[in-house]
C-alpha atoms as a PDB file:
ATOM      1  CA  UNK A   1     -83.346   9.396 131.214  1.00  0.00           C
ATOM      2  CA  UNK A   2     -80.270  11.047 131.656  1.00  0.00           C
ATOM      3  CA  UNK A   3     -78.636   7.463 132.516  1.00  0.00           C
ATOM      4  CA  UNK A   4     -79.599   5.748 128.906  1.00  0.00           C
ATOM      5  CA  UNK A   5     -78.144   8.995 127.477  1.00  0.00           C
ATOM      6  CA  UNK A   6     -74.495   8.186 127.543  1.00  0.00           C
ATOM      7  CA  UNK A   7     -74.649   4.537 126.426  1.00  0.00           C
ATOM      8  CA  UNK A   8     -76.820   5.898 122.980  1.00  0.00           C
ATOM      9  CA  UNK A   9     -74.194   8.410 122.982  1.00  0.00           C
ATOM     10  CA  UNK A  10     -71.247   6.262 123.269  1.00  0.00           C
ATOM     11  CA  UNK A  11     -72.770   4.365 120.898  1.00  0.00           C
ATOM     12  CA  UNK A  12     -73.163   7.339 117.860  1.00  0.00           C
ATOM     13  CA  UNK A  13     -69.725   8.253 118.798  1.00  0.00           C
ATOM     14  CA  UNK A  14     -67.721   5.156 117.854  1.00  0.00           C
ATOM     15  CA  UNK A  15     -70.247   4.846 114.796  1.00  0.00           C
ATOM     16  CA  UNK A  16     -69.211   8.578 113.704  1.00  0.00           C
ATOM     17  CA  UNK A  17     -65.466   7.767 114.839  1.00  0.00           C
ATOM     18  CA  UNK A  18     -65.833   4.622 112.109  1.00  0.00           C
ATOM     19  CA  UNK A  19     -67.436   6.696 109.891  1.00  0.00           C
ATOM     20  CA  UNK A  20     -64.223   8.920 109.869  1.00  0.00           C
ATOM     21  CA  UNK A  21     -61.614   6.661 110.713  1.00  0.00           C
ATOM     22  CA  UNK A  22     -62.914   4.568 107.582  1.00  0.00           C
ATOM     23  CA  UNK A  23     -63.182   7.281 105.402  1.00  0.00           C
ATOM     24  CA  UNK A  24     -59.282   8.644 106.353  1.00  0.00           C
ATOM     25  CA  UNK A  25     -58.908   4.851 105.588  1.00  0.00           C
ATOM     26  CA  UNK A  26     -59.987   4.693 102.372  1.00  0.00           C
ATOM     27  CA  UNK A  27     -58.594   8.405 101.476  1.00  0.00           C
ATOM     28  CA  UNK A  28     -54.891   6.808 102.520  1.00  0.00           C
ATOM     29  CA  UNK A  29     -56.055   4.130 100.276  1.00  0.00           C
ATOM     30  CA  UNK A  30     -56.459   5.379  97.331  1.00  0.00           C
ATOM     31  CA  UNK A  31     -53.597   7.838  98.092  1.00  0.00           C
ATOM     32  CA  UNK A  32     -51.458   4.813  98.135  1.00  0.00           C
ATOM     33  CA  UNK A  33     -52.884   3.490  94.664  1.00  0.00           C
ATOM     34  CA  UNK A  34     -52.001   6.377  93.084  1.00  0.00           C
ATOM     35  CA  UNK A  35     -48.854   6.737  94.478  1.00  0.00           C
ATOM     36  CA  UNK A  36     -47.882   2.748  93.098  1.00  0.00           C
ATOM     37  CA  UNK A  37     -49.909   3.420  89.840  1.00  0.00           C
ATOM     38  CA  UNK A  38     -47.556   6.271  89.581  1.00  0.00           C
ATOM     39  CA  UNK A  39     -44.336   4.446  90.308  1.00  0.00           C
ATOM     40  CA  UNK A  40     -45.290   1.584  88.314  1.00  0.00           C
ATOM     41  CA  UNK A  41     -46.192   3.752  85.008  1.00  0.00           C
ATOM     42  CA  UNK A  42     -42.748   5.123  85.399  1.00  0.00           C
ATOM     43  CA  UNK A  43     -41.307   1.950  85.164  1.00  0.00           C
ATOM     44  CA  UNK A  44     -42.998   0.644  82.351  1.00  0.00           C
ATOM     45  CA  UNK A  45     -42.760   4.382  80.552  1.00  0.00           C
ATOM     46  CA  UNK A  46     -38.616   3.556  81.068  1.00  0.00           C
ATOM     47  CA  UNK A  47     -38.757   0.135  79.807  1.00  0.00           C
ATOM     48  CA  UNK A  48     -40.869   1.309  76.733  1.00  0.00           C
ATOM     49  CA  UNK A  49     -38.786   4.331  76.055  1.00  0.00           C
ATOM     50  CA  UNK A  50     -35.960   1.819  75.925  1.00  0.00           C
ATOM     51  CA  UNK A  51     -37.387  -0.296  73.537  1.00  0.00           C
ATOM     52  CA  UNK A  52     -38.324   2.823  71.196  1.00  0.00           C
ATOM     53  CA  UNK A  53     -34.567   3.786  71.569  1.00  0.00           C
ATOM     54  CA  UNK A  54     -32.895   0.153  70.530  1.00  0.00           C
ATOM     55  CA  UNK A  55     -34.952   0.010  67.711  1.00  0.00           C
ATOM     56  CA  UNK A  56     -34.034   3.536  66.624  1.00  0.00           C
ATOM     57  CA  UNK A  57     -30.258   2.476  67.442  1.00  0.00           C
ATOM     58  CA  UNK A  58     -31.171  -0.826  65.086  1.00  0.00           C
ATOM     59  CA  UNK A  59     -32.491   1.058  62.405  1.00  0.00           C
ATOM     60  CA  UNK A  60     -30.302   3.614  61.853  1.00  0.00           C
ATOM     61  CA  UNK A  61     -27.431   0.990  62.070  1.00  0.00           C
ATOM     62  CA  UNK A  62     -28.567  -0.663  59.649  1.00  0.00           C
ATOM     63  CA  UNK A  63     -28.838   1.981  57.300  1.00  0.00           C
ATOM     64  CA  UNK A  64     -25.793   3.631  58.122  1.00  0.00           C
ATOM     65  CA  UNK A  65     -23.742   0.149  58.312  1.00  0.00           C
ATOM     66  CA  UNK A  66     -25.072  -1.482  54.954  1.00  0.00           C
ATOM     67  CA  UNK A  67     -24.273   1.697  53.189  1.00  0.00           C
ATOM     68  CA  UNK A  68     -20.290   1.585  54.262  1.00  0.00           C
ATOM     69  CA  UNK A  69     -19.581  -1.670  55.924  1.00  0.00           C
ATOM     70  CA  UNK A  70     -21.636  -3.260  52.449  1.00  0.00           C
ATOM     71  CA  UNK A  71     -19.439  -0.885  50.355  1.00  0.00           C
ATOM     72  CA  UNK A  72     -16.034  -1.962  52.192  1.00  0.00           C
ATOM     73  CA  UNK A  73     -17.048  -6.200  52.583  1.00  0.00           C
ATOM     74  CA  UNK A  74     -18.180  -5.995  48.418  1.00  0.00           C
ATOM     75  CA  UNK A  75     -14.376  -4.268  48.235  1.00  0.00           C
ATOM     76  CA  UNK A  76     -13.066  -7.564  50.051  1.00  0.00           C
ATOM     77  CA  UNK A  77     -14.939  -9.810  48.006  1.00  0.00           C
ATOM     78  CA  UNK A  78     -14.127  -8.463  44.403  1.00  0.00           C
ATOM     79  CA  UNK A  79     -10.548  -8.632  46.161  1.00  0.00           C
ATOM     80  CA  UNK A  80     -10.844 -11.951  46.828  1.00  0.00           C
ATOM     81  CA  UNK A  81     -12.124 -13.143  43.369  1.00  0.00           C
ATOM     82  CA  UNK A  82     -15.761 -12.502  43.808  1.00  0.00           C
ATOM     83  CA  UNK A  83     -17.730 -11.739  40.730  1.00  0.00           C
ATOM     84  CA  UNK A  84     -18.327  -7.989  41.007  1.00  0.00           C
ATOM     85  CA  UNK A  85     -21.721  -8.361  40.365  1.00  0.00           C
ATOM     86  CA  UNK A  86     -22.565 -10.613  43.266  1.00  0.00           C
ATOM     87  CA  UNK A  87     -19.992  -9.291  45.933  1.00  0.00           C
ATOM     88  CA  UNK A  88     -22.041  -5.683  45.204  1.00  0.00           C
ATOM     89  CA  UNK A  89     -25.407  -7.351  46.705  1.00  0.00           C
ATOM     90  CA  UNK A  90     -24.009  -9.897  49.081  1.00  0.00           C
ATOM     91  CA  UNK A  91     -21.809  -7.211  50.985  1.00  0.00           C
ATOM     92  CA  UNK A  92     -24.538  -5.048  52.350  1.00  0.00           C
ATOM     93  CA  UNK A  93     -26.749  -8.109  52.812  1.00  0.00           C
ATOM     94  CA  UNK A  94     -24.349  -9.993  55.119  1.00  0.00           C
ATOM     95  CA  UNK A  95     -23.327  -6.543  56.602  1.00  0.00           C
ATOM     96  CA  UNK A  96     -27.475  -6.099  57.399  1.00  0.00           C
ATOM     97  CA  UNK A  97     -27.886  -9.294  58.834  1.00  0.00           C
ATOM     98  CA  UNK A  98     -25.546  -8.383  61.860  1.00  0.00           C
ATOM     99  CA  UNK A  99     -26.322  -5.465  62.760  1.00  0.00           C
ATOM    100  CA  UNK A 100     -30.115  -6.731  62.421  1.00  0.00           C
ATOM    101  CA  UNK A 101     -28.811  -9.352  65.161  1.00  0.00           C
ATOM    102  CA  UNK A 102     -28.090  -6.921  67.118  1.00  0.00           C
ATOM    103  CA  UNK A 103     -30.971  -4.813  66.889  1.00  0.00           C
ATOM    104  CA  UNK A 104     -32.828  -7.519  67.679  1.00  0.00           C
ATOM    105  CA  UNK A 105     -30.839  -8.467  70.878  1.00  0.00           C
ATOM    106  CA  UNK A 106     -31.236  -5.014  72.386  1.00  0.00           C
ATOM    107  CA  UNK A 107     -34.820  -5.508  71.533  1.00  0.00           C
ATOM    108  CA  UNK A 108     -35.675  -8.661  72.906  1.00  0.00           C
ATOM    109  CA  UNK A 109     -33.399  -7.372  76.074  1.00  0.00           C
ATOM    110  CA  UNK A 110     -35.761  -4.726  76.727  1.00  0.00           C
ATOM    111  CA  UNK A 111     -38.248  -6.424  75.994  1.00  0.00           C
ATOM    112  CA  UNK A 112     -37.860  -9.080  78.945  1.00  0.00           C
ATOM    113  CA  UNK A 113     -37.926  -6.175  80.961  1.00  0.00           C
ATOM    114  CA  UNK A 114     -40.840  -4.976  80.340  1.00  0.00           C
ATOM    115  CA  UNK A 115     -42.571  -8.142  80.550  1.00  0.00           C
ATOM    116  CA  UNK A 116     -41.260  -7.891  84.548  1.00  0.00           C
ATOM    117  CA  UNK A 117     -43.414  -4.364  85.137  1.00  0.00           C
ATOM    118  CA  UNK A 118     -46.763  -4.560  86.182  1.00  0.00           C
ATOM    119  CA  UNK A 119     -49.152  -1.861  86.608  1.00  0.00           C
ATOM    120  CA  UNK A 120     -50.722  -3.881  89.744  1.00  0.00           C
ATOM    121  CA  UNK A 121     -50.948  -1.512  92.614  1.00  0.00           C
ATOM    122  CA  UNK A 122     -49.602  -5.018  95.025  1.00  0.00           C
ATOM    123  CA  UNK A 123     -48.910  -3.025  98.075  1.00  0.00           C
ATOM    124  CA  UNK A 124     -52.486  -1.372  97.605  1.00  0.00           C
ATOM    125  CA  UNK A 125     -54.661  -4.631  97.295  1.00  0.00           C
ATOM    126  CA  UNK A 126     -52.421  -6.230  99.967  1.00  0.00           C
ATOM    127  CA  UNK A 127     -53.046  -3.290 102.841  1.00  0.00           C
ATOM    128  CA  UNK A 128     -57.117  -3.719 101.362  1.00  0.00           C
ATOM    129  CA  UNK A 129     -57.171  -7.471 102.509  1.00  0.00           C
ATOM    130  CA  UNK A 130     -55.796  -6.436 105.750  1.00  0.00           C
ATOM    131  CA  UNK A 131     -58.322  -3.929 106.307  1.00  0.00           C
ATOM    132  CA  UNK A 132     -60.933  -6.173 105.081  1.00  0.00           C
ATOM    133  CA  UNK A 133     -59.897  -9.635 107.353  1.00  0.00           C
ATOM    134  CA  UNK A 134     -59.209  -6.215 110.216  1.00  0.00           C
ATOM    135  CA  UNK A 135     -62.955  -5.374 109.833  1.00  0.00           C
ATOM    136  CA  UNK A 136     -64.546  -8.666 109.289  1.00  0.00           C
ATOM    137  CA  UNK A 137     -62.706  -9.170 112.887  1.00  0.00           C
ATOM    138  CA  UNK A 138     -64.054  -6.487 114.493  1.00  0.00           C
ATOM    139  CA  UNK A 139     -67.538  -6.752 113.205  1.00  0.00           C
ATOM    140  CA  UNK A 140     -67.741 -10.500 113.735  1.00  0.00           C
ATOM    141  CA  UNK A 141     -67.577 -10.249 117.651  1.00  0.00           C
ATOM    142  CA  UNK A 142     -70.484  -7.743 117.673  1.00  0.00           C
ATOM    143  CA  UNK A 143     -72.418 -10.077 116.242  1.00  0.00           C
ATOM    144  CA  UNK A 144     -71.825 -13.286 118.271  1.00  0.00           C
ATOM    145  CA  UNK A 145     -72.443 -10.918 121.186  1.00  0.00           C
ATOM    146  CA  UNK A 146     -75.956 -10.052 119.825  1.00  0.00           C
ATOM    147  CA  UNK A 147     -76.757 -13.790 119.272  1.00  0.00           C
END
């Protein structure tokens, strides 16, 4: 008795070691997805904070720019023999066009940006497929030697 002992033992040991080594496995795992998910959020949260930011910078330009650059281009144009009544609307318009432009440039800039980020924990699914293909390989011998 005492000699079929050891092999049922050695056998519930490495099934308890795989029990724990797969569960520290899969603990590291999902330490690791966090860990990306984190890293990745931040990335995006910068991108999108950037975004909120040019179009604050846009907007306020615009109202800040129409109001004197629209006051000082109407001045050129009455200047330059503009009808009064037209240079007073076609100043700030013209003036609000650029700096719209612009806006819209820093915009689609961070836009593209953002369009890069991905919350896709890559290093996470990559190390799964290894441990996958890394079991499937160890498993697939025990079979073949029980057929």
């Amino acid at each position: 008795m005492n000699s079929e002992l050891p092999p049922q033992s050695t056998v519930v040991t490495l099934l308890q070691s795989l029990r724990d080594d797969t569960t520290t496995l899969l603990r590291q795992e999902v330490a690791l997805a966090k860990a990306e998910l984190k890293s990745n959020a931040s990335h995006v949260g910068r991108h999108a904070a950037e975004i909120a930011v040019g179009g604050f910078v846009a907007y306020a330009g615009v109202i800040v720019l129409l109001i004197g650059l629209g006051q000082l281009v109407g001045i050129g144009l009455v200047r330059a023999g503009m009808d009064p009544d037209i240079a007073q609307w076609l100043a700030p318009t013209l003036v609000g066009l650029v700096i719209g432009v612009i806006g819209w440039a820093m915009l689609a800039k961070a836009k593209r940006a953002l369009a890069h980020d991905t919350l896709t924990p890559r290093e996470t699914i990559e190390s799964l497929k290894t441990n996958k293909d890394w079991a499937q390989n160890k498993l697939h011998p025990s079979h073949e030697s029980n057929t």
